[in-house]
N, C-alpha and C. Protein backbone atom coordinates (compact mmCIF):
# COMPACT_ATOMS: atom_id res chain seq x y z
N UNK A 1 0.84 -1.19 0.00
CA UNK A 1 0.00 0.00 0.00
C UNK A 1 0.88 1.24 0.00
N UNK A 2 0.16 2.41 -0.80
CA UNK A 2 0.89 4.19 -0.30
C UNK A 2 0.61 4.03 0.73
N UNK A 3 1.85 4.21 1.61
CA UNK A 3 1.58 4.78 3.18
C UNK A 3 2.22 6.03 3.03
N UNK A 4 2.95 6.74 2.40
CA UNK A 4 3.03 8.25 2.40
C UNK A 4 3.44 8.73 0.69
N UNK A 5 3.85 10.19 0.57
CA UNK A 5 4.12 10.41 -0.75
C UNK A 5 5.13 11.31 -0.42
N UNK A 6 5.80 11.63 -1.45
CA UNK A 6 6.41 12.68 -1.85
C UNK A 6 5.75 14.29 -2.18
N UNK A 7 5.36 15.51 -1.79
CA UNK A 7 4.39 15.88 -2.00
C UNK A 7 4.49 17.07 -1.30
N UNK A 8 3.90 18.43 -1.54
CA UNK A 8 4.02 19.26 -0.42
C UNK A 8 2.47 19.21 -0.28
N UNK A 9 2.39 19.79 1.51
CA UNK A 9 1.42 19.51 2.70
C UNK A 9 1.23 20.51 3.50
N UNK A 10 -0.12 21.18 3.45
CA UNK A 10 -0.08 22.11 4.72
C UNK A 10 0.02 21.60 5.84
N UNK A 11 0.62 22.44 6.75
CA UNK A 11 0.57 22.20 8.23
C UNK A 11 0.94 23.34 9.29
N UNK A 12 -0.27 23.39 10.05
CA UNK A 12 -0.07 24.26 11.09
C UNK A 12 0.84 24.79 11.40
N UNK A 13 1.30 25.82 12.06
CA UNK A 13 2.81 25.88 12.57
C UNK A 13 2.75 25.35 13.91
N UNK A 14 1.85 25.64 14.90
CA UNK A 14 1.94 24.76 16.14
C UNK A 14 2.20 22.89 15.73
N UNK A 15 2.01 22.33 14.66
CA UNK A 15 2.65 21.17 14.08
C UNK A 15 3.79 20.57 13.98
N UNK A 16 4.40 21.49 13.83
CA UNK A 16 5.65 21.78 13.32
C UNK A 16 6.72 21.63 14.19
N UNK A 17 7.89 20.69 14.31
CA UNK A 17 8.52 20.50 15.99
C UNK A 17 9.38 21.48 15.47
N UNK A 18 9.91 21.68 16.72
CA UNK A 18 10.29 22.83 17.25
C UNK A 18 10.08 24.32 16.69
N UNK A 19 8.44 24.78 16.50
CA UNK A 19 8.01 25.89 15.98
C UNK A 19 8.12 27.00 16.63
N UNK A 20 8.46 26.68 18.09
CA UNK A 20 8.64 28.35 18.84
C UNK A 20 10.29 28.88 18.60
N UNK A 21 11.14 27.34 18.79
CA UNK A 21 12.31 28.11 18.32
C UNK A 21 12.53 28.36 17.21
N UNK A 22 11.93 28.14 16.42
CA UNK A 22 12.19 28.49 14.88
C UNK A 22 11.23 29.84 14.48
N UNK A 23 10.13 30.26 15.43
CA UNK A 23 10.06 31.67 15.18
C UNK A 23 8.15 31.79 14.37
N UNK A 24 7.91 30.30 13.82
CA UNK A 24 7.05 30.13 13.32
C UNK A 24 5.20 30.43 13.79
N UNK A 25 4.30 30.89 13.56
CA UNK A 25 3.07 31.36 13.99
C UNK A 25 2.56 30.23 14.32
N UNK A 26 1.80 29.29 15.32
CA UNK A 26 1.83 28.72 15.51
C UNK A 26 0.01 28.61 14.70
N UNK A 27 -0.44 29.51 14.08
CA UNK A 27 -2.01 29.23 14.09
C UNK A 27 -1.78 29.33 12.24
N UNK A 28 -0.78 30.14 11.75
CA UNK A 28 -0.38 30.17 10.26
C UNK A 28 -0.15 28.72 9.21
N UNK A 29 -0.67 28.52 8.34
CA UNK A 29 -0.33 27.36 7.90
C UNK A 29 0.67 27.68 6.92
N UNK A 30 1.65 26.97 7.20
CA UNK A 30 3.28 26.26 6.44
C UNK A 30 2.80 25.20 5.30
N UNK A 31 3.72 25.20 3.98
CA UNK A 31 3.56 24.37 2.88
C UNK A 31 4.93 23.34 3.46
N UNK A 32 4.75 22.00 3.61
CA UNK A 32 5.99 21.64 3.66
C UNK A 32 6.19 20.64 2.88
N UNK A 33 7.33 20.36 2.36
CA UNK A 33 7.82 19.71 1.07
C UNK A 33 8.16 18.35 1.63
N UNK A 34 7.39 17.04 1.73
CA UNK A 34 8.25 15.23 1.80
C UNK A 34 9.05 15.24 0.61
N UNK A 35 10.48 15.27 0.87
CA UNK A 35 11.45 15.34 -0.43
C UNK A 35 11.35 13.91 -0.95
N UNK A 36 11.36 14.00 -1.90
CA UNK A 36 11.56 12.02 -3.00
C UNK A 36 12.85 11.66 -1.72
N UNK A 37 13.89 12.11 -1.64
CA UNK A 37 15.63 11.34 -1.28
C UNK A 37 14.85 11.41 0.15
N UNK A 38 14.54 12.22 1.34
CA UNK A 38 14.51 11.79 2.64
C UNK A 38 13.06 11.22 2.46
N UNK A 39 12.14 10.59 1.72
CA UNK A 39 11.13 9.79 1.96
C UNK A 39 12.18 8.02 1.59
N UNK A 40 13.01 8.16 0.78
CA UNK A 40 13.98 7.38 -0.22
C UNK A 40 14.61 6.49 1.09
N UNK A 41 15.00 7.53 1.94
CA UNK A 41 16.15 7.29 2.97
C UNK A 41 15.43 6.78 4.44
N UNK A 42 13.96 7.24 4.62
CA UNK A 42 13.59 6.63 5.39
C UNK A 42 12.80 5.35 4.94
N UNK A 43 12.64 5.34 3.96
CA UNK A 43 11.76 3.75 4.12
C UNK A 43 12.25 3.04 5.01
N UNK A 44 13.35 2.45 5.23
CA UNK A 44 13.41 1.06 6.21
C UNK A 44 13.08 1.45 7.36
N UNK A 45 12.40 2.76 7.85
CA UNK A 45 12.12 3.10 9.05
C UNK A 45 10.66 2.81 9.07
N UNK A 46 9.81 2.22 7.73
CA UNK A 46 8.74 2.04 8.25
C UNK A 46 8.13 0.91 7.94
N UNK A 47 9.10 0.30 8.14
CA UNK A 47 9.12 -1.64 8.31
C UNK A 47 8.78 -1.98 9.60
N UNK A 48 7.57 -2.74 10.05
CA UNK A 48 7.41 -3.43 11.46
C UNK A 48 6.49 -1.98 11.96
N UNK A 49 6.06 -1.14 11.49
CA UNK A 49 5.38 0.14 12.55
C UNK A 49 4.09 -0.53 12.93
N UNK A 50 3.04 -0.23 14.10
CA UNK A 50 1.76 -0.05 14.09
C UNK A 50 1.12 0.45 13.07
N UNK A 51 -0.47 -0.12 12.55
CA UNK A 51 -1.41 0.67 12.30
C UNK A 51 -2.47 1.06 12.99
N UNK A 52 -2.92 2.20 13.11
CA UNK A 52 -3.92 2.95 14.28
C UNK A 52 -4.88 3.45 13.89
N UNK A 53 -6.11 2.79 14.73
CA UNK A 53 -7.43 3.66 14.26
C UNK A 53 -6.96 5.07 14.55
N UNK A 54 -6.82 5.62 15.50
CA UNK A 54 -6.19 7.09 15.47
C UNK A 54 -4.89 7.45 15.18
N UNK A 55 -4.88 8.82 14.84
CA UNK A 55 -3.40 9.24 14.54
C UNK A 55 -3.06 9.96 16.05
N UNK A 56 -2.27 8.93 16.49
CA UNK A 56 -1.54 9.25 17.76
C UNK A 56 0.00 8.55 18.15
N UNK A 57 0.84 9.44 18.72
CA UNK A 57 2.06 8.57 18.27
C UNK A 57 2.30 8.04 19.37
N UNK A 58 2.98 6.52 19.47
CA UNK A 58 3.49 5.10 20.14
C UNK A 58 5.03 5.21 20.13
N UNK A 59 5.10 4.84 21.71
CA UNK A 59 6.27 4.35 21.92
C UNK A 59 6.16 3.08 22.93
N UNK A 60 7.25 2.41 23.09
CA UNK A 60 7.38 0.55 23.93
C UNK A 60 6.37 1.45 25.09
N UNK A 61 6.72 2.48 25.66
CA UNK A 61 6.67 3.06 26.93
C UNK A 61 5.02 3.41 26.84
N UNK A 62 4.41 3.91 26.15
CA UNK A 62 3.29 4.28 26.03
C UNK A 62 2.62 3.69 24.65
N UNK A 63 2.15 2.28 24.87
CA UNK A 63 1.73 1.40 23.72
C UNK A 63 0.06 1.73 23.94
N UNK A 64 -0.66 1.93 22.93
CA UNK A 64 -1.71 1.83 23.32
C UNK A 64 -2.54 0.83 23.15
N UNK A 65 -2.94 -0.35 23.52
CA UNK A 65 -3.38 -1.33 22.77
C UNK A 65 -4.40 -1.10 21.79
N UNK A 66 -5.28 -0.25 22.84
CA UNK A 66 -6.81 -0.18 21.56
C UNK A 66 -6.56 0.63 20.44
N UNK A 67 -5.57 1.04 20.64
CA UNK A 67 -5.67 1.54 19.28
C UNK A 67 -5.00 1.15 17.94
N UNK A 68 -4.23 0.33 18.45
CA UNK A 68 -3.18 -0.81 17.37
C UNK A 68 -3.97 -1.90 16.74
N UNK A 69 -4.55 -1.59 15.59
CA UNK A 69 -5.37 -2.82 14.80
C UNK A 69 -4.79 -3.56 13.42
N UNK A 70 -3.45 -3.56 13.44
CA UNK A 70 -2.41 -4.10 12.65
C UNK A 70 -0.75 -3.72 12.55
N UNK A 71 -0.20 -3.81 11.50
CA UNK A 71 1.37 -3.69 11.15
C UNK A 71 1.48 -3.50 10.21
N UNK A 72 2.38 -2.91 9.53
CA UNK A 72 2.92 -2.92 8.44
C UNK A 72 4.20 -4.06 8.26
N UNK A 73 4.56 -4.21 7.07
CA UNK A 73 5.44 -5.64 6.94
C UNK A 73 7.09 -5.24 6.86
N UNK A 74 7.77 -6.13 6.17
CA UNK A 74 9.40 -5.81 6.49
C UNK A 74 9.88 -5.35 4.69
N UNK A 75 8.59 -4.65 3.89
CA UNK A 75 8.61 -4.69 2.55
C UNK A 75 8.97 -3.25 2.33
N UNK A 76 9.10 -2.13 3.00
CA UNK A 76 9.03 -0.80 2.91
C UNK A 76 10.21 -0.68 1.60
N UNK A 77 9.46 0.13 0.43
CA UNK A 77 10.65 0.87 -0.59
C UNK A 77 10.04 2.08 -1.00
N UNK A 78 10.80 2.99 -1.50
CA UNK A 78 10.22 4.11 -2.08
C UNK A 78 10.12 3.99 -3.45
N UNK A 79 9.03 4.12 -4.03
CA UNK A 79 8.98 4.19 -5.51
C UNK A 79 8.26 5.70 -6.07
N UNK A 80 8.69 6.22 -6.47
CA UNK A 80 8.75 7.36 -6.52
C UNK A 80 6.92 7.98 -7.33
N UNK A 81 6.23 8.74 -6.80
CA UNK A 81 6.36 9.63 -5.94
C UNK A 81 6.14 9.03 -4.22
N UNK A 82 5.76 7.58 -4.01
CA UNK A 82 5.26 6.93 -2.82
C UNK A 82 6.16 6.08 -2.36
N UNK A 83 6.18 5.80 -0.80
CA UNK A 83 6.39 5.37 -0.02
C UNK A 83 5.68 4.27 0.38
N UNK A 84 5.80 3.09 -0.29
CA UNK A 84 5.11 1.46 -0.58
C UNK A 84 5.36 0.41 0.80
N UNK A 85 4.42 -0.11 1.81
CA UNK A 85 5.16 -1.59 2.52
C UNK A 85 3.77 -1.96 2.69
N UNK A 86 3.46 -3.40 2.87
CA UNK A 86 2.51 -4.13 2.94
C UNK A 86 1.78 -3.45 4.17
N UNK A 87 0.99 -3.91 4.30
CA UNK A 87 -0.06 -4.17 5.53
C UNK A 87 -0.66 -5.12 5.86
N UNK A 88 -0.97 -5.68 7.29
CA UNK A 88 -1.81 -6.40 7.85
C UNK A 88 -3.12 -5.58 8.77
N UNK A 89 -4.45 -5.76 8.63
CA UNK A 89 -5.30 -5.56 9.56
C UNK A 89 -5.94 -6.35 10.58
N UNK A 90 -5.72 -6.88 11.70
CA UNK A 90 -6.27 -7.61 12.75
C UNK A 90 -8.00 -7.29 13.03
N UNK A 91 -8.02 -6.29 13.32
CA UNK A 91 -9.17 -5.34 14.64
C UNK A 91 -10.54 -5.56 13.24
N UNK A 92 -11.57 -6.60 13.90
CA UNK A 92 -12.23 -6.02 13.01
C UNK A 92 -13.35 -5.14 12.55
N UNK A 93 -12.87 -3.85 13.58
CA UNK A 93 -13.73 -2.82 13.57
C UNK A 93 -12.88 -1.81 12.42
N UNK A 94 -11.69 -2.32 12.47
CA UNK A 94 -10.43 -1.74 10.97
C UNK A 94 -11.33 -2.12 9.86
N UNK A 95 -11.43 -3.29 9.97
CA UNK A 95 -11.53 -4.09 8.40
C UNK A 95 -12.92 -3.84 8.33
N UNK A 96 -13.58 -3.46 9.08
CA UNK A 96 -15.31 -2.77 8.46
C UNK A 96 -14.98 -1.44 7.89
N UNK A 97 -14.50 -0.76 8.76
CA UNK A 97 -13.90 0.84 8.52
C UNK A 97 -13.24 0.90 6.84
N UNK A 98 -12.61 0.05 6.66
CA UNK A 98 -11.72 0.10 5.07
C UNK A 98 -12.95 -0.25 4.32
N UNK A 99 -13.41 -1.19 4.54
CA UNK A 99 -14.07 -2.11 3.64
C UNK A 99 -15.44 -0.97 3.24
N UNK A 100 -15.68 -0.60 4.48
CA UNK A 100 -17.32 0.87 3.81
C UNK A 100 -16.24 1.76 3.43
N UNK A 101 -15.15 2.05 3.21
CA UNK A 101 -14.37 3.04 3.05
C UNK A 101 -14.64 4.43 3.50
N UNK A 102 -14.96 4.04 5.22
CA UNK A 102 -15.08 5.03 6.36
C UNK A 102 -14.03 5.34 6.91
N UNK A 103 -12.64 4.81 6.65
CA UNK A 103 -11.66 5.00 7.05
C UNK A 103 -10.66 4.15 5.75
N UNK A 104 -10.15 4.75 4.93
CA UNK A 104 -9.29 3.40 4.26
C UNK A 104 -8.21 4.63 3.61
N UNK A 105 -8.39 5.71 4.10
CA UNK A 105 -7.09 6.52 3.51
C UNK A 105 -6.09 6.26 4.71
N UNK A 106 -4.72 6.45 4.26
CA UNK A 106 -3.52 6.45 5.37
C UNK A 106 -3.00 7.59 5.24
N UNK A 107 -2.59 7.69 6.44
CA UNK A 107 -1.82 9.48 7.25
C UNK A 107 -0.58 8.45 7.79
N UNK A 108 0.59 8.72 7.90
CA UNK A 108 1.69 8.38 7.83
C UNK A 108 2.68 8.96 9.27
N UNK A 109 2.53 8.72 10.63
CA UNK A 109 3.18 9.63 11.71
C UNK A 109 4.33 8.92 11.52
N UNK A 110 5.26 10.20 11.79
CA UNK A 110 6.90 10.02 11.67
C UNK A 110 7.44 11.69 12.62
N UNK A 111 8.27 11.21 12.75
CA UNK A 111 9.18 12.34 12.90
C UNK A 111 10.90 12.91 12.25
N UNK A 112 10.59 14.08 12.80
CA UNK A 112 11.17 14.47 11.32
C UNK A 112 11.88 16.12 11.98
N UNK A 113 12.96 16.42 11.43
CA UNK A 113 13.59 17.57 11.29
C UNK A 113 13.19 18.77 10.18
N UNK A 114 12.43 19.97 10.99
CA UNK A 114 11.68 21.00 9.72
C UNK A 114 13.03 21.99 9.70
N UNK A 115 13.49 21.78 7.85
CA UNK A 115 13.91 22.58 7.36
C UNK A 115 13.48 23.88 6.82
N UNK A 116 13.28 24.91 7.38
CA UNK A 116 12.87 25.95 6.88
C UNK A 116 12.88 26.64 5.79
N UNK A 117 13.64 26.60 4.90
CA UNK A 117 14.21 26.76 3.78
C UNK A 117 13.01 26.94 2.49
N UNK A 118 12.68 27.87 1.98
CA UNK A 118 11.73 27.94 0.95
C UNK A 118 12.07 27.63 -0.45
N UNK A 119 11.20 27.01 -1.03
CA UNK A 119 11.73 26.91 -2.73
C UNK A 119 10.18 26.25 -3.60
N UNK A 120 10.62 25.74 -4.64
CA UNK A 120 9.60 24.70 -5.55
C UNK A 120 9.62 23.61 -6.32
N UNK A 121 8.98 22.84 -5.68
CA UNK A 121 9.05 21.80 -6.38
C UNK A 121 8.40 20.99 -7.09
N UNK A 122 8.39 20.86 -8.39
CA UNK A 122 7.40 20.64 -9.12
C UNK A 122 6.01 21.55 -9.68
N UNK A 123 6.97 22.97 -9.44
CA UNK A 123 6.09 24.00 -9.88
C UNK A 123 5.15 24.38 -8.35
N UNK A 124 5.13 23.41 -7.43
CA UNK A 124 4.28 23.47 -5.87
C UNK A 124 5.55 24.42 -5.30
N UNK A 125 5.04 25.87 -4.47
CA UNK A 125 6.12 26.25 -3.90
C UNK A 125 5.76 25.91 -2.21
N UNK A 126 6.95 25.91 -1.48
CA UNK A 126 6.80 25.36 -0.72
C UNK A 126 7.54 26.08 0.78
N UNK A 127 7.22 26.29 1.60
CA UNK A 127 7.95 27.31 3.09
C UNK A 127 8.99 26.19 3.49
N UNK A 128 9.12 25.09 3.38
CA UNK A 128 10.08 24.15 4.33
C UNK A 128 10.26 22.70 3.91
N UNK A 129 11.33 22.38 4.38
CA UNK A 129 11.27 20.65 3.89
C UNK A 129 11.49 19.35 5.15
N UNK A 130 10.86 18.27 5.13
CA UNK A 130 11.16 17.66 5.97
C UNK A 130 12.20 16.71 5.67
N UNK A 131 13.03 16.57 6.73
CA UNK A 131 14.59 15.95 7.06
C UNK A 131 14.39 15.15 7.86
N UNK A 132 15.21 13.98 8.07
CA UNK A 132 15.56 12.90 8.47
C UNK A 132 14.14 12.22 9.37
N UNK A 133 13.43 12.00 7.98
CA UNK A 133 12.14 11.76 8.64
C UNK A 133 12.29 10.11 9.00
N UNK A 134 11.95 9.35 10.12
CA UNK A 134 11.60 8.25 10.93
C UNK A 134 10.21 7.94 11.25
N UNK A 135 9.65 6.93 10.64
CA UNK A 135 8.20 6.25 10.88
C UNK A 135 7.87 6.25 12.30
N UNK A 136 6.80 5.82 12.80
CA UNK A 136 6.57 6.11 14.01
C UNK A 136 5.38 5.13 14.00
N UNK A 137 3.99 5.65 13.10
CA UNK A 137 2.79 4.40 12.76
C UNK A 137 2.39 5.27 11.54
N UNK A 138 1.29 4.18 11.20
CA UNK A 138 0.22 4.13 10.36
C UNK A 138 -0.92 4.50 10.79
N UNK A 139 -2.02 5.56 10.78
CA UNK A 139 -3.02 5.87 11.24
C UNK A 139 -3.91 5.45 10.11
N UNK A 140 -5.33 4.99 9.76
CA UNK A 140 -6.37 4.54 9.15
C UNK A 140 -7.17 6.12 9.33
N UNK A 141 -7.69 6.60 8.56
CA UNK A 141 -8.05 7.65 8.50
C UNK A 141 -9.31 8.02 7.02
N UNK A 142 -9.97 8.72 7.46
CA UNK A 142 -11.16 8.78 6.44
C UNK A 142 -10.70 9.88 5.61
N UNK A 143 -9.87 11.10 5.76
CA UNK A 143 -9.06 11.66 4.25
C UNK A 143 -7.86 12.28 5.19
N UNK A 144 -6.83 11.43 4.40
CA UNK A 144 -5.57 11.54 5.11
C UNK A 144 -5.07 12.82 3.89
N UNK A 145 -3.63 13.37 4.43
CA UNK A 145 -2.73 14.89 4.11
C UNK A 145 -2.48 14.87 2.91
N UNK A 146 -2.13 13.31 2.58
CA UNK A 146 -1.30 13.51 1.84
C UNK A 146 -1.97 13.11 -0.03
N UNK A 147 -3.12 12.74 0.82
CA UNK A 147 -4.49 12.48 -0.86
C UNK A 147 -4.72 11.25 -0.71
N UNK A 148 -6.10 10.98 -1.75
CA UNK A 148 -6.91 9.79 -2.15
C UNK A 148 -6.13 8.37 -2.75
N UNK A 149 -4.96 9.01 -3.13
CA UNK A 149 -4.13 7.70 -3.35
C UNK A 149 -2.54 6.78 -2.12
N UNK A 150 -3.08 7.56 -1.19
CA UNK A 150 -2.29 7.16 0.04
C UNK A 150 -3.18 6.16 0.83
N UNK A 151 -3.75 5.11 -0.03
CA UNK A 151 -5.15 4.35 0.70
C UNK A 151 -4.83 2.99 0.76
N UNK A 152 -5.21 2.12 1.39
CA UNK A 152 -5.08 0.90 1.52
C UNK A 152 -5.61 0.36 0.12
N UNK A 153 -4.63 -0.94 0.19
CA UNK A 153 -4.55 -1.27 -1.61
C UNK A 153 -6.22 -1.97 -1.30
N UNK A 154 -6.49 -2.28 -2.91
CA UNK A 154 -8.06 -2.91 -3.40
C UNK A 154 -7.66 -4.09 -3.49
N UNK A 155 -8.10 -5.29 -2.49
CA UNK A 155 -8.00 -7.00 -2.76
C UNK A 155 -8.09 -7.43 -3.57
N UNK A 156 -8.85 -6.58 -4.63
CA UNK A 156 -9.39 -7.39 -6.42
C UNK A 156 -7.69 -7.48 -6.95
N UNK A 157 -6.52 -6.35 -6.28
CA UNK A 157 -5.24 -6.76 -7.22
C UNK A 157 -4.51 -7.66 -6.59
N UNK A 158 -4.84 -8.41 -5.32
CA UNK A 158 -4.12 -9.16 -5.05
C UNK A 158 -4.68 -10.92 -5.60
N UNK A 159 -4.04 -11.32 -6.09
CA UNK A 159 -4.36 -12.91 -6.59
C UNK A 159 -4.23 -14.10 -5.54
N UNK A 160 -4.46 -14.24 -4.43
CA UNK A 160 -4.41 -14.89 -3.33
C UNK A 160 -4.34 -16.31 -3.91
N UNK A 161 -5.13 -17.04 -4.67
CA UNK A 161 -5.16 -18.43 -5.47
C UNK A 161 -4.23 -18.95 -6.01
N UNK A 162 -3.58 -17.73 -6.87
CA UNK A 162 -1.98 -18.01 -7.75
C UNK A 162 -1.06 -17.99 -6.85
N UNK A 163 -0.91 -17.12 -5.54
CA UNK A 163 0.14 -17.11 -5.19
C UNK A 163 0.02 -18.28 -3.71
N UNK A 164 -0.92 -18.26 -3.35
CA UNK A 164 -1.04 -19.36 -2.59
C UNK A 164 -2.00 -20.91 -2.74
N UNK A 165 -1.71 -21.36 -3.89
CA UNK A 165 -2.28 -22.49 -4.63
C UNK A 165 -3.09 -23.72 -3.33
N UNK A 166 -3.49 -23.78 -3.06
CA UNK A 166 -4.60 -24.97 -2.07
C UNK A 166 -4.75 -24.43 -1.23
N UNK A 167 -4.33 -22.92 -0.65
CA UNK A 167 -4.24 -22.61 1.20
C UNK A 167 -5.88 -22.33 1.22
N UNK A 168 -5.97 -22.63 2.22
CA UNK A 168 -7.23 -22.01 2.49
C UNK A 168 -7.49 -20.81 3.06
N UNK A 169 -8.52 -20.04 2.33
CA UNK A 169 -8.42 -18.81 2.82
C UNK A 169 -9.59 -18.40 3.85
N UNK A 170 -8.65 -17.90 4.58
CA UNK A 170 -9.39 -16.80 5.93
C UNK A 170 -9.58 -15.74 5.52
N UNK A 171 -11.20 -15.03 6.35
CA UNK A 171 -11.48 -13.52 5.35
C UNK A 171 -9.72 -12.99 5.88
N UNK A 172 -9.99 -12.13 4.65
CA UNK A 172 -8.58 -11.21 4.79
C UNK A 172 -8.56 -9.74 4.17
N UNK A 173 -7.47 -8.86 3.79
CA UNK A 173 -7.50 -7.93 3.83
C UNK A 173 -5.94 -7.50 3.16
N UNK A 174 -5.98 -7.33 1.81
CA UNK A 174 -4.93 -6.96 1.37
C UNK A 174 -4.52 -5.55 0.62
């Protein structure tokens, strides 16, 4: 599945880490640029993350259970303009949520170093860029930042029969 893109994104300036030292309005919205090379450079950071009915960020220390209703897999690559790794959904209040497509867009939490630096890219101009961005989870979300094609993939393209010839299948979710 897109779990993020390459792309510029509004965002708050209270959003924005470290926005007071950097001078930023905290109620003003910032264009900020996911560069192709630091989306490139973090993929393997978003191998093994949570996926979350909410967008809220996890650590060992503060796990939330209810809100963890899958994983992402050990497949993460960037293919340009997106940021590609499998998914699994457990919870199956997830797999109703995708399936009415009440929730089946993905929002992508990471953290990340805001470069301030203005320019354009791709004709999009943009106030800042994000740096040494690190996965964090997967949030399930009904219209995620980054657009309609950051969504959990459609099962009709996965061939479950060909690639797993006699298994028997359990409902699933690909």
């Amino acid at each position: 599945a897109n779990v993020s893109k390459a792309n510029v994104c509004p965002y708050r300036g209270a959003e924005i880490p470290g926005w007071q030292e950097l001078g930023l309005d905290p109620d003003r919205i910032y264009r900020l640029l996911r560069d192709p090379e630091e989306l490139r450079r973090a993929a393997p950071s978003f191998n093994g993350l949570p996926i979350t009915s909410q967008h809220v960020p996890l650590t060992a220390r503060d796990h939330r259970q209810g809100v963890v209703v899958g994983a992402t897999g050990t497949d993460a690559e960037f293919d340009y303009p997106f940021l590609r790794v499998s998914l699994v959904v457990w919870a199956q209040e997830a797999i109703d949520d995708i399936e009415s497509g009440a929730k089946k867009e993905l929002s992508a939490g990471y953290h990340y170093m805001p470069d301030m630096t203005p320019g354009v890219d791709y004709g999009m101009r943009f106030d800042g860029v994000m740096r040494d961005i690190v996965g964090n989870h997967i949030a399930l979300v009904e219209t995620g930042r980054a657009g309609p094609d950051v969504v959990v993939g459609d099962a009709a393209a996965f061939d479950f029969d060909r690639l797993f010839p006699g298994a028997r299948r359990i409902k699933h979710l690909w």
